[in-house]
Structures are given as C-alpha cells and as structure tokens.
N, C-alpha and C. Protein backbone atom coordinates (compact mmCIF):
# COMPACT_ATOMS: atom_id res chain seq x y z
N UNK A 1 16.11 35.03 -18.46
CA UNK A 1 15.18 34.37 -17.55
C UNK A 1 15.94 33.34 -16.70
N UNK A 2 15.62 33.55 -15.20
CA UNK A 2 15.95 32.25 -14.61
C UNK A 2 15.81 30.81 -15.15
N UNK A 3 17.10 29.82 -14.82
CA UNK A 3 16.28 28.95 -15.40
C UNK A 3 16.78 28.10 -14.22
N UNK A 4 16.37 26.94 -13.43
CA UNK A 4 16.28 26.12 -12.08
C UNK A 4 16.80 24.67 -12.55
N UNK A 5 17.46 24.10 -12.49
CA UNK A 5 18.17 23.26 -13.30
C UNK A 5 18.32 22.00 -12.02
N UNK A 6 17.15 20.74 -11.95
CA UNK A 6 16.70 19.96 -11.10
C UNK A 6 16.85 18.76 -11.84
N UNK A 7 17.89 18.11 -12.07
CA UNK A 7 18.00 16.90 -13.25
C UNK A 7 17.78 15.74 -12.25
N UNK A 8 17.97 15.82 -11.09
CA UNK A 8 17.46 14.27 -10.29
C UNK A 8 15.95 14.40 -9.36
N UNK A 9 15.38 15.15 -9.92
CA UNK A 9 14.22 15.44 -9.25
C UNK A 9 13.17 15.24 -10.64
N UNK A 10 12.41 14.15 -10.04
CA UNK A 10 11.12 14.34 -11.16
C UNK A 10 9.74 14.82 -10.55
N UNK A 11 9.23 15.69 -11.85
CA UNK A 11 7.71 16.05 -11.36
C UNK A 11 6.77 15.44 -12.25
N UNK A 12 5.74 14.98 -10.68
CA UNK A 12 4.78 13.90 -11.29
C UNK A 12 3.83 14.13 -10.82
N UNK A 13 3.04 13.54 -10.97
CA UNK A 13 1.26 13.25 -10.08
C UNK A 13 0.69 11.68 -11.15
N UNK A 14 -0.12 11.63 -9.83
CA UNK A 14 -0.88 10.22 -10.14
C UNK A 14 -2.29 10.88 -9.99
N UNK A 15 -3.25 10.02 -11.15
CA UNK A 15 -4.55 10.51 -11.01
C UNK A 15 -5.41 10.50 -11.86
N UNK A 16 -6.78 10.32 -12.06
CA UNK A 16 -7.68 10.03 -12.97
C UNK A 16 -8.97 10.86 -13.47
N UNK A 17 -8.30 11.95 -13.11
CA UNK A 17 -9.50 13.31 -12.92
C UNK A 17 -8.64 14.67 -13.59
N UNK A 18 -9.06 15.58 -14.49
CA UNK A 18 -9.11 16.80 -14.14
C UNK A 18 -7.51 16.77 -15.06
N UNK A 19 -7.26 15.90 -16.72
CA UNK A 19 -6.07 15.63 -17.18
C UNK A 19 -5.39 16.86 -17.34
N UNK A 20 -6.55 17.86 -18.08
CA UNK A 20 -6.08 19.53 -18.42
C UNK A 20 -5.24 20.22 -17.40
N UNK A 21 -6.17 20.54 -16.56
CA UNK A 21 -6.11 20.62 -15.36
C UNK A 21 -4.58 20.69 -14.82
N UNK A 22 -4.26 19.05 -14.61
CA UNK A 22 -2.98 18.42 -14.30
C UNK A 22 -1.66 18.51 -15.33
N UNK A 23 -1.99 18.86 -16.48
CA UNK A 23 -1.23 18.82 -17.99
C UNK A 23 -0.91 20.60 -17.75
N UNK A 24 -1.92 21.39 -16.98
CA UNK A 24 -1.68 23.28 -17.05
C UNK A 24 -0.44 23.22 -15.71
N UNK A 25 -0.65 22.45 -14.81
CA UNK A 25 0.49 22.60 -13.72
C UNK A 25 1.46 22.32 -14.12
N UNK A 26 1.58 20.77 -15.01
CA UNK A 26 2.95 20.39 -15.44
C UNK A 26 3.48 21.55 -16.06
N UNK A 27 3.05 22.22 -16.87
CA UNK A 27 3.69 23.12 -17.71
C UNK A 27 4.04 24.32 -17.45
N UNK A 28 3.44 25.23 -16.31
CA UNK A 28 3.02 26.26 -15.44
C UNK A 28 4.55 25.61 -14.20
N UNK A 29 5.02 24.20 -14.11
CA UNK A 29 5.87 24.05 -13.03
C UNK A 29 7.25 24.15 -13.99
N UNK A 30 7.11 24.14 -15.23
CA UNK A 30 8.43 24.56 -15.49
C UNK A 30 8.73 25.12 -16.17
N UNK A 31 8.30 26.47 -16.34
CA UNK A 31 8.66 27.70 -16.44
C UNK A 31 9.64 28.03 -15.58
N UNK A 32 10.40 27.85 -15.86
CA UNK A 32 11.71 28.28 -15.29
C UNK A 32 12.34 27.23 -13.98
N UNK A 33 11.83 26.08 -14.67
CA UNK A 33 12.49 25.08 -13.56
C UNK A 33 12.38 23.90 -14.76
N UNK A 34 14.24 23.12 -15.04
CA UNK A 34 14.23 22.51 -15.67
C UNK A 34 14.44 20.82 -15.16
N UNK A 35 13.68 19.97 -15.26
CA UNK A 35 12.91 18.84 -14.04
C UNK A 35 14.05 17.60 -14.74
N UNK A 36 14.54 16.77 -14.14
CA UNK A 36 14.97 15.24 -14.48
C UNK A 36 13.86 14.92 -15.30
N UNK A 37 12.67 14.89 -15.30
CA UNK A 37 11.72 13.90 -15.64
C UNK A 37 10.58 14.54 -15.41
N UNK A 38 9.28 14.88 -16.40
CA UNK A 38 7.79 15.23 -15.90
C UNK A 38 7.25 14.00 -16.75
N UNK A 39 6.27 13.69 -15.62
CA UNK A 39 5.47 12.70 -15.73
C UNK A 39 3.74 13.09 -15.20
N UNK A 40 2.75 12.67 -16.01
CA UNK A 40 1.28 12.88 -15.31
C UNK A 40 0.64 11.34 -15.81
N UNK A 41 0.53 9.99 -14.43
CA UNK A 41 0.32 8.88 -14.60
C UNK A 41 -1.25 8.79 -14.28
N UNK A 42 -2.12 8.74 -15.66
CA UNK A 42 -2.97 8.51 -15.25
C UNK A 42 -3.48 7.16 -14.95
N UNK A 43 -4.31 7.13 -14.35
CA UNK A 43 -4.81 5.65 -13.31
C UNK A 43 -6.25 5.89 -13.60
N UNK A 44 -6.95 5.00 -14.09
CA UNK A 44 -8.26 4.43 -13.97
C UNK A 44 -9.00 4.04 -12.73
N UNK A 45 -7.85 3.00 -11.89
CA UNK A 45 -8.30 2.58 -10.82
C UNK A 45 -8.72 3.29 -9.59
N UNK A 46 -8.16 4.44 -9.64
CA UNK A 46 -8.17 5.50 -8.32
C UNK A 46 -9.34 5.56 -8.69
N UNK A 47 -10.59 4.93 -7.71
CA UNK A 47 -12.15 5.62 -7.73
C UNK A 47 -11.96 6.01 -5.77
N UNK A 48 -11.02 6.44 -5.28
CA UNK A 48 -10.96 6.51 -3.73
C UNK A 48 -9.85 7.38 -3.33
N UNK A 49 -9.94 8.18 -2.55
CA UNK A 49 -8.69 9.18 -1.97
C UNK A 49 -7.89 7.40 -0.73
N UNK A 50 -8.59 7.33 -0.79
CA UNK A 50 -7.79 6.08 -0.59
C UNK A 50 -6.50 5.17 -1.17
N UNK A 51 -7.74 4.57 -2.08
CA UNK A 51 -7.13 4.17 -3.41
C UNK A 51 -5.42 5.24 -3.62
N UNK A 52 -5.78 6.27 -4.14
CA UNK A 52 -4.96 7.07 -4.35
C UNK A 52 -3.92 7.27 -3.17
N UNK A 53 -3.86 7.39 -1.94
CA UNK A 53 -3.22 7.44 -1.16
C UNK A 53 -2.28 5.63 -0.94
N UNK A 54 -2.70 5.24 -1.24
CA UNK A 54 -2.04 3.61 -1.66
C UNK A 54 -0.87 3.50 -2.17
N UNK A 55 -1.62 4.15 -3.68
CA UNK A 55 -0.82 4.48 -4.84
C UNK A 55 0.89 5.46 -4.40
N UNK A 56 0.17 6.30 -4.07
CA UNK A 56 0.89 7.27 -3.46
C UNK A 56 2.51 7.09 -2.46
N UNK A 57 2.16 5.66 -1.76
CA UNK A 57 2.79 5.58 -0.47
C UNK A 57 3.31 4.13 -0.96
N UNK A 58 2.93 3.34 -2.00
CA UNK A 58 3.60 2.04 -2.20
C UNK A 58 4.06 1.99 -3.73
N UNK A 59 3.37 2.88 -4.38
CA UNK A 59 3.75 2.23 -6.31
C UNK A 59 4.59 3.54 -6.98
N UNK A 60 4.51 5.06 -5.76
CA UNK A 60 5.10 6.17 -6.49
C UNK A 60 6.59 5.70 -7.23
N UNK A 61 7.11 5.12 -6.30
CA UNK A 61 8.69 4.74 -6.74
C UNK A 61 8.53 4.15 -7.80
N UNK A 62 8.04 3.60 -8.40
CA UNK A 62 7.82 2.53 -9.52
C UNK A 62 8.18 3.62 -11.21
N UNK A 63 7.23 4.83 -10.90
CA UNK A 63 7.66 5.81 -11.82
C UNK A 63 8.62 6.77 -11.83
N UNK A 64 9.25 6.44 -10.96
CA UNK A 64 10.23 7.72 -10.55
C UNK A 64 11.68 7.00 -10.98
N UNK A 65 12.69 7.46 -11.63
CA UNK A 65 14.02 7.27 -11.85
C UNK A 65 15.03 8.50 -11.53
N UNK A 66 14.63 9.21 -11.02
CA UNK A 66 15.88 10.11 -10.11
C UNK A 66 15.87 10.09 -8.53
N UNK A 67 16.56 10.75 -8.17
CA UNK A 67 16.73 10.40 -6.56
C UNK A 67 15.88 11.21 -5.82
N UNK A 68 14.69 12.01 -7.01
CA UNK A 68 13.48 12.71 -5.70
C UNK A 68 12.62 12.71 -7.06
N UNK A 69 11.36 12.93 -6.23
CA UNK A 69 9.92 13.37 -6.80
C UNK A 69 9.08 14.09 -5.93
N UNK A 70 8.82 15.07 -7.02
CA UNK A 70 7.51 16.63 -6.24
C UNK A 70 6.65 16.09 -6.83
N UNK A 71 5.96 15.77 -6.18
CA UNK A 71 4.41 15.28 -6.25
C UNK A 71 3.84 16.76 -6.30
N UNK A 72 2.56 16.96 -7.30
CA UNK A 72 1.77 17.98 -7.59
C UNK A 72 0.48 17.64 -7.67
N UNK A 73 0.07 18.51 -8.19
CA UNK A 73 -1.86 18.20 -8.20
C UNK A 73 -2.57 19.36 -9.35
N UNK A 74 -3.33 19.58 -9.53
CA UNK A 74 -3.85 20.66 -10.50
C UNK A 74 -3.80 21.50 -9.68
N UNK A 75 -4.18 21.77 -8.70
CA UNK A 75 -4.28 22.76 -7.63
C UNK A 75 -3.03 23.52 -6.54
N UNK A 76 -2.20 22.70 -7.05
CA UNK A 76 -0.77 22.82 -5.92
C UNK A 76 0.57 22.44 -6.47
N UNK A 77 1.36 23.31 -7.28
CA UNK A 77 2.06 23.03 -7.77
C UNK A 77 3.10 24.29 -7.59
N UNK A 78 5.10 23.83 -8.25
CA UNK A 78 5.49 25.36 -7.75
C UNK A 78 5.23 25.92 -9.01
N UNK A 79 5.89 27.13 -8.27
CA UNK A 79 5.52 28.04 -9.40
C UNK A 79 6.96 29.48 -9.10
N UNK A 80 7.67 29.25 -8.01
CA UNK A 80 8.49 30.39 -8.00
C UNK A 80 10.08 29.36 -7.93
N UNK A 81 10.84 29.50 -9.36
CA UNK A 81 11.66 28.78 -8.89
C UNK A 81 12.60 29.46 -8.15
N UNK A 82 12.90 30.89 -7.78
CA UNK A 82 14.04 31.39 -7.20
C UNK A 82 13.98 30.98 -5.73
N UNK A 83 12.93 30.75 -5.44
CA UNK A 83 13.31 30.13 -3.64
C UNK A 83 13.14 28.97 -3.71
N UNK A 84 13.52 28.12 -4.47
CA UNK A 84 14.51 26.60 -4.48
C UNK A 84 15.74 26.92 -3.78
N UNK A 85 15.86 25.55 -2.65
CA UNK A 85 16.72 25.69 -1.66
C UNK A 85 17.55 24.45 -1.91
N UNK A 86 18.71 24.40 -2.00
CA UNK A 86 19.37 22.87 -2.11
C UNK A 86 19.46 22.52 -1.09
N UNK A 87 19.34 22.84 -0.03
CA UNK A 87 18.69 21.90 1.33
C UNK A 87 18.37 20.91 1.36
N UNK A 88 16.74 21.80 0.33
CA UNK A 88 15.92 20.27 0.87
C UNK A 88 16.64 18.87 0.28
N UNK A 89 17.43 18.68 -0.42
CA UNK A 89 17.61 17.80 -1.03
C UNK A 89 19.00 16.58 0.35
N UNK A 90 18.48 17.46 1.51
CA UNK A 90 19.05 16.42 2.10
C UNK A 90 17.66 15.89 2.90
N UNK A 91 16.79 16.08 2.72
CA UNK A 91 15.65 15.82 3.40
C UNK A 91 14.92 14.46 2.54
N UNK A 92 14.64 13.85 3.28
CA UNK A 92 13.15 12.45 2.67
C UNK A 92 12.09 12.99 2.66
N UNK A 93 11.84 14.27 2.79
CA UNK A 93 10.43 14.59 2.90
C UNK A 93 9.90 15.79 3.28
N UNK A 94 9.62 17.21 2.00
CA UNK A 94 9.42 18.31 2.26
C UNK A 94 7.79 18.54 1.80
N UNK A 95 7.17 18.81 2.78
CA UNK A 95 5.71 19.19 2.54
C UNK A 95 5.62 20.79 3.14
N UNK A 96 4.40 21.56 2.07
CA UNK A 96 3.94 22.28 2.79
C UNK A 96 3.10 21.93 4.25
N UNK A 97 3.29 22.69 5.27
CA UNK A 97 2.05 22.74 6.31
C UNK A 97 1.10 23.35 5.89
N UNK A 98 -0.30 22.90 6.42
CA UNK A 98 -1.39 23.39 6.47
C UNK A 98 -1.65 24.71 7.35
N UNK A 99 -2.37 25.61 7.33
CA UNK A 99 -2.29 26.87 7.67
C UNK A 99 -2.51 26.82 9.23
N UNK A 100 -2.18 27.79 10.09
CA UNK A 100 -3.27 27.77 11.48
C UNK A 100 -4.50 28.09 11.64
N UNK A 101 -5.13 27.30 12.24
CA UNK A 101 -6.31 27.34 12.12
C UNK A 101 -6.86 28.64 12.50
N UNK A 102 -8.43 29.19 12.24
CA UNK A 102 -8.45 30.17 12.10
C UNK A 102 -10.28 29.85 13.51
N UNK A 103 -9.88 28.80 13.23
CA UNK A 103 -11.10 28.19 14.64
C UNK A 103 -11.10 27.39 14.93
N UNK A 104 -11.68 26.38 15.98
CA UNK A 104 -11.66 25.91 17.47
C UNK A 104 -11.79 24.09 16.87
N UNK A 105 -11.57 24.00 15.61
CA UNK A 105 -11.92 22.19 14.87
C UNK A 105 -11.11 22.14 13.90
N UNK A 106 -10.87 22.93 13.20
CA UNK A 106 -9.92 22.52 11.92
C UNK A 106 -8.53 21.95 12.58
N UNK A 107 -8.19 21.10 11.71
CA UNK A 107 -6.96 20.93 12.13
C UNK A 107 -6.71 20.03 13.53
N UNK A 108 -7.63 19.23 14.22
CA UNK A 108 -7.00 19.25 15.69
C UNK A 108 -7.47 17.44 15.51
N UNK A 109 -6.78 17.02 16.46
CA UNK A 109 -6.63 15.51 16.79
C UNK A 109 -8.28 15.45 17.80
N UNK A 110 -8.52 14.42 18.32
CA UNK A 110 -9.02 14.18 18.86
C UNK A 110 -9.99 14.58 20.38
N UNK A 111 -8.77 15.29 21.10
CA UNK A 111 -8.99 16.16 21.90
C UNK A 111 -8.20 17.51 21.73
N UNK A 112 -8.73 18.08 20.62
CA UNK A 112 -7.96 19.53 20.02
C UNK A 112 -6.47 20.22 20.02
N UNK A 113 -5.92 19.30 19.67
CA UNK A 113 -4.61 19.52 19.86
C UNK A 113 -4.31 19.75 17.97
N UNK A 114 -3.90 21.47 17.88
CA UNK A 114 -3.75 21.29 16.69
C UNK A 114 -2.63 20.35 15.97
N UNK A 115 -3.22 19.98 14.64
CA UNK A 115 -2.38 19.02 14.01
C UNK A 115 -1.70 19.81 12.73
N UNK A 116 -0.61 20.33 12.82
CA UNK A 116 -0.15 20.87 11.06
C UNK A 116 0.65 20.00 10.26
N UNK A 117 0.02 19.17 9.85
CA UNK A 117 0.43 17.84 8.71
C UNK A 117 0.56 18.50 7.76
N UNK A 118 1.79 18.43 6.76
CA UNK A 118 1.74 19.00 5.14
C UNK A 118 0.57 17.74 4.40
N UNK A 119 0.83 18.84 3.25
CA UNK A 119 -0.38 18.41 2.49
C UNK A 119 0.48 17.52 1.27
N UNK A 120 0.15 16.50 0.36
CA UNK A 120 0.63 15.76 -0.57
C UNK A 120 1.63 16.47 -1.53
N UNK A 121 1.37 17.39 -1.55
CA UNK A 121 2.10 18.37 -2.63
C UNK A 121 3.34 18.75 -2.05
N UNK A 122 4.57 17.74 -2.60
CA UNK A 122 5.79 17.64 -1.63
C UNK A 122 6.65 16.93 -2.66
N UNK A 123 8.13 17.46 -1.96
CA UNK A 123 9.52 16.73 -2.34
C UNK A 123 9.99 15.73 -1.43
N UNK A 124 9.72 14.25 -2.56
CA UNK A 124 10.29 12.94 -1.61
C UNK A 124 11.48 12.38 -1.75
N UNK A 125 12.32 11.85 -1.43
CA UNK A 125 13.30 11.19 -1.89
C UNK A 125 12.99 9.84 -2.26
N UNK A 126 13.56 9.39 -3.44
CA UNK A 126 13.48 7.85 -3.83
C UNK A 126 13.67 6.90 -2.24
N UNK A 127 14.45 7.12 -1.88
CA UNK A 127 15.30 6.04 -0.56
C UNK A 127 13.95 6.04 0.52
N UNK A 128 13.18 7.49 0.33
CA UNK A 128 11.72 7.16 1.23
C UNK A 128 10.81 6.45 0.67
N UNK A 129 10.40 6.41 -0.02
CA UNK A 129 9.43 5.90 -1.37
C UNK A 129 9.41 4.60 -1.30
N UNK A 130 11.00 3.70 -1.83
CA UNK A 130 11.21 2.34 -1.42
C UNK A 130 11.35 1.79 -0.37
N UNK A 131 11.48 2.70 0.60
CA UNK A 131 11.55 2.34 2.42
C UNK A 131 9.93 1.55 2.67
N UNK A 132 9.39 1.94 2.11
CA UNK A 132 7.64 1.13 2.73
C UNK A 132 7.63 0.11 1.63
C-alpha cells in the first residue's frame, strides 16, 4: 500500500459540531497519508460561522507545530494520497475552488462577476497563519 509520508504538515479542524463525523475524516485522511500531527480541536465557543472563521484566521497557528496545516471538515477532507504534489509546499495557501456556476447568482460579486474563492478545506503554511 501507498503510504504519503507528510511529517511537517498537520491535519486539523476546529469545531463544535458533528465530533464522529470529524473523528471518520481524521481517520479516512490517513489511510495512506502519514501526517506530522492530527489534531480535531474542539471549541465550545464557536456558536457562529463567524466565530469560527476568527478562530480560523487568528488562533489556527496556536495548534499547529509544523510548517503547514490542511484544514478539514467532516465533509471535505483528502482522501487520494497519490496526487500529493510537493509543490504545493511552496505555496501559503492551497484551496480547492468552488465549481462554475451552473446559473446566473451563484458565485458572483455584486454586479455578477463570477467569484471562484476556494473553500476552507486547504493547505496553509505556518508563516501565513502568523502573518495576521
């Protein structure tokens, strides 16, 4: 069996919902990907995608001790380690994009200009993390 061998990369999530859930990805993400560090921090306080987005963008570094973290979710996690790219690891910041839209509102700014923002479920680098 492949095995993906990621010793400065930790996988984590922050969150107060859905522990199973979040505990089936951790375990489901490393199958065949062996992580620096898995972590699932649960938080009480997150009653807000807000809240959580806070968390997210000012305290992630706080749990993290290697030089990246894949943020996951119950819902979005990897799952194929053979297309791990050592690339990304020169990057601060690998998100999936969101899909193209498939009609005339999803996705678009203000005056419809589509927007393809990745979604949370991403590889950060520490050096981004402590930058804010």
């Amino acid at each position: 069996m492949y095995m993906l061998k990621l010793p400065n990369v930790t996988l984590i999530c922050i969150t107060n919902k859905d522990f199973e859930g979040h505990k089936k990805a951790l375990e489901e993400s490393s199958k065949g990907i062996e992580w620096g560090a898995r972590k699932i921090i649960w938080d009480e306080s997150i009653t807000s995608i807000d809240v959580w987005n806070y968390k997210i963008i000012f305290e992630l570094h706080h749990y993290v001790q290697t030089d990246f973290a894949f943020l996951f979710h119950a819902d979005g996690y990897p799952i194929r380690p053979e297309e791990w790219r050592d690339e990304w690891l020169k990057l601060d910041y690998n998100g999936s994009p969101w899909p193209l839209p498939k009609d005339s509102f999803s996705y678009r700014d203000e005056i419809g200009r589509v927007q393809r923002v990745g979604n949370s479920v991403s590889l950060r680098s520490k050096k981004l993390m402590e930058l804010v």
